[in-house]
C-alpha atoms as a PDB file:
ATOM      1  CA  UNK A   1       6.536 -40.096  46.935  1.00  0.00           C
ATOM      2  CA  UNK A   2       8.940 -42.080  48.439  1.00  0.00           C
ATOM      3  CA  UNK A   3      11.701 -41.945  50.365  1.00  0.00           C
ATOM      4  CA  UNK A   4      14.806 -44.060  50.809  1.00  0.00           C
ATOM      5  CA  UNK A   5      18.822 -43.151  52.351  1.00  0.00           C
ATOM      6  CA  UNK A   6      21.644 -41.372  50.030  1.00  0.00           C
ATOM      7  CA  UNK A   7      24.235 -43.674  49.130  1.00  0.00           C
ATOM      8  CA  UNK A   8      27.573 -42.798  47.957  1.00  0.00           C
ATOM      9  CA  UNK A   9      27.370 -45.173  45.801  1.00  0.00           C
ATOM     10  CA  UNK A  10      29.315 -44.497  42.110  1.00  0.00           C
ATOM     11  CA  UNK A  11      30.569 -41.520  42.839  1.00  0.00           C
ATOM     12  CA  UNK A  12      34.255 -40.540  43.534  1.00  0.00           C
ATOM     13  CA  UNK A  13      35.498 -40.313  46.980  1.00  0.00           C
ATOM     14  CA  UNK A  14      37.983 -39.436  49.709  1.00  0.00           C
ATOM     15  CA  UNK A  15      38.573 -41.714  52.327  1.00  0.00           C
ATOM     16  CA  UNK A  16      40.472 -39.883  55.425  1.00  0.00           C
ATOM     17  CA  UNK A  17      41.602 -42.991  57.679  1.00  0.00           C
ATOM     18  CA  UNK A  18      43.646 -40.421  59.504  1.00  0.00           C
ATOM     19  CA  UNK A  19      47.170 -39.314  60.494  1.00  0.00           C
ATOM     20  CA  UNK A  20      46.911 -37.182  57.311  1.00  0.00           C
ATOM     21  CA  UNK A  21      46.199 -39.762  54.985  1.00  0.00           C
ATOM     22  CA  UNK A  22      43.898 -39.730  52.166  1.00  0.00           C
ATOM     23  CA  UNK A  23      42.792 -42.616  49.881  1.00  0.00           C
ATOM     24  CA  UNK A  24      41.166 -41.339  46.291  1.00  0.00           C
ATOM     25  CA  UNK A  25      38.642 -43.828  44.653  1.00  0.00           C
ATOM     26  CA  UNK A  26      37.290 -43.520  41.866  1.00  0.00           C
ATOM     27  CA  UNK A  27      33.619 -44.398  40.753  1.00  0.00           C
ATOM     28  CA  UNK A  28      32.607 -48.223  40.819  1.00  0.00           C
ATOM     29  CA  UNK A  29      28.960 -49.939  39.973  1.00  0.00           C
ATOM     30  CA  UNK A  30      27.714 -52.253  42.108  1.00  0.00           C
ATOM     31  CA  UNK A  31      28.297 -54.874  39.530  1.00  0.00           C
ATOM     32  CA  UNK A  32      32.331 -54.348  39.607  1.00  0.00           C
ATOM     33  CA  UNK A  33      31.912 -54.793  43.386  1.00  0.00           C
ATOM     34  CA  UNK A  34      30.352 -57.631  43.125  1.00  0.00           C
ATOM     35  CA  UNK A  35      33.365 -58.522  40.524  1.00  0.00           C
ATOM     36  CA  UNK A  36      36.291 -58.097  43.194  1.00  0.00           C
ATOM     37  CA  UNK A  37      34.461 -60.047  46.104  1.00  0.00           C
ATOM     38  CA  UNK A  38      34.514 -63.331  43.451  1.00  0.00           C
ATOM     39  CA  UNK A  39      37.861 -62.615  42.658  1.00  0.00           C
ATOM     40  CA  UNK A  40      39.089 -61.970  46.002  1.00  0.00           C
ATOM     41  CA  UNK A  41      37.544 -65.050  47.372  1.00  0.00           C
ATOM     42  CA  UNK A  42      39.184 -67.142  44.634  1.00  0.00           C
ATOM     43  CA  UNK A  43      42.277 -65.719  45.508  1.00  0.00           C
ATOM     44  CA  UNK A  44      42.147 -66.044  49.135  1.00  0.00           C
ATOM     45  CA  UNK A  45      41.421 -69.890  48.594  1.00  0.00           C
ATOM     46  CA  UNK A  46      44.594 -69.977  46.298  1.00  0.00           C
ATOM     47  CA  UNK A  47      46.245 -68.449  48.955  1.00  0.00           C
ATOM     48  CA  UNK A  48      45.972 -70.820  51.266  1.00  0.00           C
ATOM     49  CA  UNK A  49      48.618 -73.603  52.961  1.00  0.00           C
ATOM     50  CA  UNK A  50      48.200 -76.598  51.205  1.00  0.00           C
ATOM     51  CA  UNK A  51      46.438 -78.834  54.083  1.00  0.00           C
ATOM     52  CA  UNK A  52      43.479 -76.262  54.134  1.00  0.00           C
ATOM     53  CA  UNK A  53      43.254 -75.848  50.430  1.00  0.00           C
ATOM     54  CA  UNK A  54      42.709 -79.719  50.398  1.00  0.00           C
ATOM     55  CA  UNK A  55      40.108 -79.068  53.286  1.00  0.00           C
ATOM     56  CA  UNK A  56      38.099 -76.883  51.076  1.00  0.00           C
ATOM     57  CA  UNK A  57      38.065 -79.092  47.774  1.00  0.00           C
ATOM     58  CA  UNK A  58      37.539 -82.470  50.171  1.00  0.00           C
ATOM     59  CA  UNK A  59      35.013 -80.996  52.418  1.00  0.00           C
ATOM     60  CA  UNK A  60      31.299 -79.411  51.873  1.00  0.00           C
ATOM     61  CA  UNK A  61      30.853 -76.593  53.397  1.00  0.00           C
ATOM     62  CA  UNK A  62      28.797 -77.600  56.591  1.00  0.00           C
ATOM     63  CA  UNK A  63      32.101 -79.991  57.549  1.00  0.00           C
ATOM     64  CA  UNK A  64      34.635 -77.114  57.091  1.00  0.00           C
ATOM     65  CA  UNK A  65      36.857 -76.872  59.885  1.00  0.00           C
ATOM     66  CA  UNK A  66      36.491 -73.077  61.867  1.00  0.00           C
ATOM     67  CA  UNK A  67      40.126 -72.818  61.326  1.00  0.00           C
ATOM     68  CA  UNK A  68      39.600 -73.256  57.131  1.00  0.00           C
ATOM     69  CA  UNK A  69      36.986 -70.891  57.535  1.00  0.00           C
ATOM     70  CA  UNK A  70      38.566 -68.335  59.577  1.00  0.00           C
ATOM     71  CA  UNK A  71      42.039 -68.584  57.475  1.00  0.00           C
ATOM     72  CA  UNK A  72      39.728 -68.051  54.428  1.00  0.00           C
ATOM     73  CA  UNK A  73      37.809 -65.047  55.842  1.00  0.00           C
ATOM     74  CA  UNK A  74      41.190 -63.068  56.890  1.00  0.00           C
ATOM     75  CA  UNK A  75      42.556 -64.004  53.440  1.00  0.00           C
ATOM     76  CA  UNK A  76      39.585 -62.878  51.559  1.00  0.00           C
ATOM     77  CA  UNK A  77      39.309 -59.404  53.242  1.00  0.00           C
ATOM     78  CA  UNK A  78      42.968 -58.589  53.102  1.00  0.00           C
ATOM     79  CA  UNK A  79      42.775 -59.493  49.132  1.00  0.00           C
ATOM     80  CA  UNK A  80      39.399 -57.637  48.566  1.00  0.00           C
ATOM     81  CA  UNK A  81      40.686 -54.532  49.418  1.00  0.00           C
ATOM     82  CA  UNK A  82      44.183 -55.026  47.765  1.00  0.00           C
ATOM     83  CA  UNK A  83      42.032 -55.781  45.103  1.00  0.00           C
ATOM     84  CA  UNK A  84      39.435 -52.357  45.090  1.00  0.00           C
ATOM     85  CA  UNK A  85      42.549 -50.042  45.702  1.00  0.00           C
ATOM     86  CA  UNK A  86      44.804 -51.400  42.397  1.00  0.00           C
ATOM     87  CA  UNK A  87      41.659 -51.311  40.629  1.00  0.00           C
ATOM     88  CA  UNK A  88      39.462 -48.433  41.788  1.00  0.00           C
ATOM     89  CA  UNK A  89      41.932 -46.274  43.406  1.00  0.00           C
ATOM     90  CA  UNK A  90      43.338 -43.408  42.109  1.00  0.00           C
ATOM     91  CA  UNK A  91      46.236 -42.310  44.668  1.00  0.00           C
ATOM     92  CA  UNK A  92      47.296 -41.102  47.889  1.00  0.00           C
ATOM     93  CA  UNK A  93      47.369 -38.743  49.998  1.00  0.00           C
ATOM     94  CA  UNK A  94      50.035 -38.372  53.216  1.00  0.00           C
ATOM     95  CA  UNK A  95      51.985 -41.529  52.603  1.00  0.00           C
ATOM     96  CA  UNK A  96      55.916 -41.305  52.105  1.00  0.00           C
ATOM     97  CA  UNK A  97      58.801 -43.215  51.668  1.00  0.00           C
ATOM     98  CA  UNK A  98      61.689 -43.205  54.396  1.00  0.00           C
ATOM     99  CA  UNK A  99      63.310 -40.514  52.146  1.00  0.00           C
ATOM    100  CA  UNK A 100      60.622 -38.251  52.697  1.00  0.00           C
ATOM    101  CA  UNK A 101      59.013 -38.440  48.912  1.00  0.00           C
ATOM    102  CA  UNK A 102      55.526 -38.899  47.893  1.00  0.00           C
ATOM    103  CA  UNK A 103      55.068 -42.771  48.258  1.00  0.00           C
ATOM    104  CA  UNK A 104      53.899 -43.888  44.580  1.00  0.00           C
ATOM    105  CA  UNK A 105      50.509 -45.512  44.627  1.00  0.00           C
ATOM    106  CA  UNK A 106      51.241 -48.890  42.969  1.00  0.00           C
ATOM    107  CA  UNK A 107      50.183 -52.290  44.256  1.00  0.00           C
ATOM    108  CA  UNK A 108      54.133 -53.054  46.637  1.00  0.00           C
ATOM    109  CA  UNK A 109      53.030 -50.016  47.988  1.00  0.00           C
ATOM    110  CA  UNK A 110      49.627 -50.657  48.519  1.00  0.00           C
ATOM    111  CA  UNK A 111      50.084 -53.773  50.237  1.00  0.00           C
ATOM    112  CA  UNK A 112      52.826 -52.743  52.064  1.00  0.00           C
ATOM    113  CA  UNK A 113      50.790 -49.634  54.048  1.00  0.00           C
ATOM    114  CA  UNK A 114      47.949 -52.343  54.371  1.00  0.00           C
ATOM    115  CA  UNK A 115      50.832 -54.578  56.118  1.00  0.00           C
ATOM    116  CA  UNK A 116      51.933 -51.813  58.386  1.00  0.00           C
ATOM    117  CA  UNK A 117      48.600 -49.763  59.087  1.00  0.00           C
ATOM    118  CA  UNK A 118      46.046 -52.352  60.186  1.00  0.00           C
ATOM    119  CA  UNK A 119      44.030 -49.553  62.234  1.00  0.00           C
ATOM    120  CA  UNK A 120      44.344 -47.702  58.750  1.00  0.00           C
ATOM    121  CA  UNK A 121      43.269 -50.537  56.702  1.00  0.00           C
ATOM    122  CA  UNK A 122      40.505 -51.940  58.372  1.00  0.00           C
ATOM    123  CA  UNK A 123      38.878 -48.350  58.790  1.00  0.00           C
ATOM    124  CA  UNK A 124      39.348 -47.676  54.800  1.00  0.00           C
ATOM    125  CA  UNK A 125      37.724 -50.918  53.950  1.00  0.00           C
ATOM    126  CA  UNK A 126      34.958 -49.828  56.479  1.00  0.00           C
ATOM    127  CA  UNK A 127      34.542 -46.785  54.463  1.00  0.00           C
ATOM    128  CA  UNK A 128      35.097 -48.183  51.533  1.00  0.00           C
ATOM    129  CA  UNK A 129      32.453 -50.834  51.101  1.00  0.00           C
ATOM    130  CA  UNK A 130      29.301 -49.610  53.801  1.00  0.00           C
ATOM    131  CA  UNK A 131      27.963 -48.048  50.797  1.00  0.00           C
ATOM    132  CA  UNK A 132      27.908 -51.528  48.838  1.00  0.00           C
ATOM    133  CA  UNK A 133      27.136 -53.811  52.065  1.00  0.00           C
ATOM    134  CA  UNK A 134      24.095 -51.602  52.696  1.00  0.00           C
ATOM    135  CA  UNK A 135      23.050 -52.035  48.922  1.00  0.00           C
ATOM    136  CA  UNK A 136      23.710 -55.780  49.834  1.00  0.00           C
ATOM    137  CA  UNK A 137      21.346 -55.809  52.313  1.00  0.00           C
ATOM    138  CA  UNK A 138      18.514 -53.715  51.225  1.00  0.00           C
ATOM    139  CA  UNK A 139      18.219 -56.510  48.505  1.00  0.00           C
ATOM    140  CA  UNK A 140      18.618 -54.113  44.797  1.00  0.00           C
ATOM    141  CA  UNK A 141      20.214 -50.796  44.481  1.00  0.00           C
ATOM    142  CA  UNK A 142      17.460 -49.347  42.188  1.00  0.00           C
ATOM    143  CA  UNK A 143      14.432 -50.666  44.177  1.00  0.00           C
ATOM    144  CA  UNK A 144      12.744 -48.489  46.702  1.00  0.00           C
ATOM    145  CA  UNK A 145      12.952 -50.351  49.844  1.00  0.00           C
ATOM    146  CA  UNK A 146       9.273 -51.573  50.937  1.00  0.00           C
ATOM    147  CA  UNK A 147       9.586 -49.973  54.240  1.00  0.00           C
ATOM    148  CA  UNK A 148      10.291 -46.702  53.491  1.00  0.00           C
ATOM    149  CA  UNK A 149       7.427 -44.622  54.404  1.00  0.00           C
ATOM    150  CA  UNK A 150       5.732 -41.796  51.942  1.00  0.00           C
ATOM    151  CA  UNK A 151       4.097 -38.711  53.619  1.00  0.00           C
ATOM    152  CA  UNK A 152       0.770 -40.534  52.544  1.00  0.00           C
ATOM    153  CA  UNK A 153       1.191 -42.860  55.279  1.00  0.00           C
END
């Protein structure tokens, strides 16, 4: 027998981040993760101010300048998880508008809490991806890792 670590991986979950607030997700495969980070990068690099964008067409990767790669690192992980919540989320908890109402969970209202609640927003995609990254780095999802031990030895 052999062992390896629980993952909530593809299962629904609820992501406190605090002050009351509650994110919903709904299930995702590894695949559709896998999906938003190409996406997200591609739109992080369309994202950028012209000069850089020439940078990263012009340039091979070794040459890029830190501040290319920096821009296009902030970029991608802002879009990546504007990205997961429109697709994968499935609402709110705690959030209202200045009048007091439920705040609707639709993308302007997405990225505007993301905007305003960096603290909030770096801690949900935290949450939200460890499951994934850990996948990521244990090499396959389905694939007992070769150091996990068995009560054989």
């Amino acid at each position: 027998m052999a062992l390896r670590l629980s993952r909530s991986i593809g299962i629904s979950r609820r992501i406190d981040v605090g002050y009351g607030v509650v994110f919903l997700i709904a299930p995702f495969t590894f695949a559709e993760y896998k999906e938003v980070e190409a996406s997200s990068l591609r739109l992080a690099r369309g994202a950028l101010p012209p000069a850089m964008a020439l940078d990263v067409e012009a340039l091979d990767d070794e040459d890029m300048p830190i501040a290319v790669e920096d821009a296009t690192r902030g970029l991608f992980a802002s879009k990546q998880l504007s990205l997961m919540l429109r697709r994968f989320g499935v609402g709110w908890e705690g959030v209202e508008t200045e009048e007091g109402a439920a705040a609707p969970f639709e993308g302007e209202a997405i990225d505007q809490f993301l905007e305003m609640f960096p603290g909030a927003a770096q801690q949900l995609q935290q949450a939200l991806l460890s499951p994934y990254l850990a996948v990521t780095a244990e090499g396959k999802g389905s694939a007992l890792s070769p150091n996990t031990g068995t009560p054989e030895g």
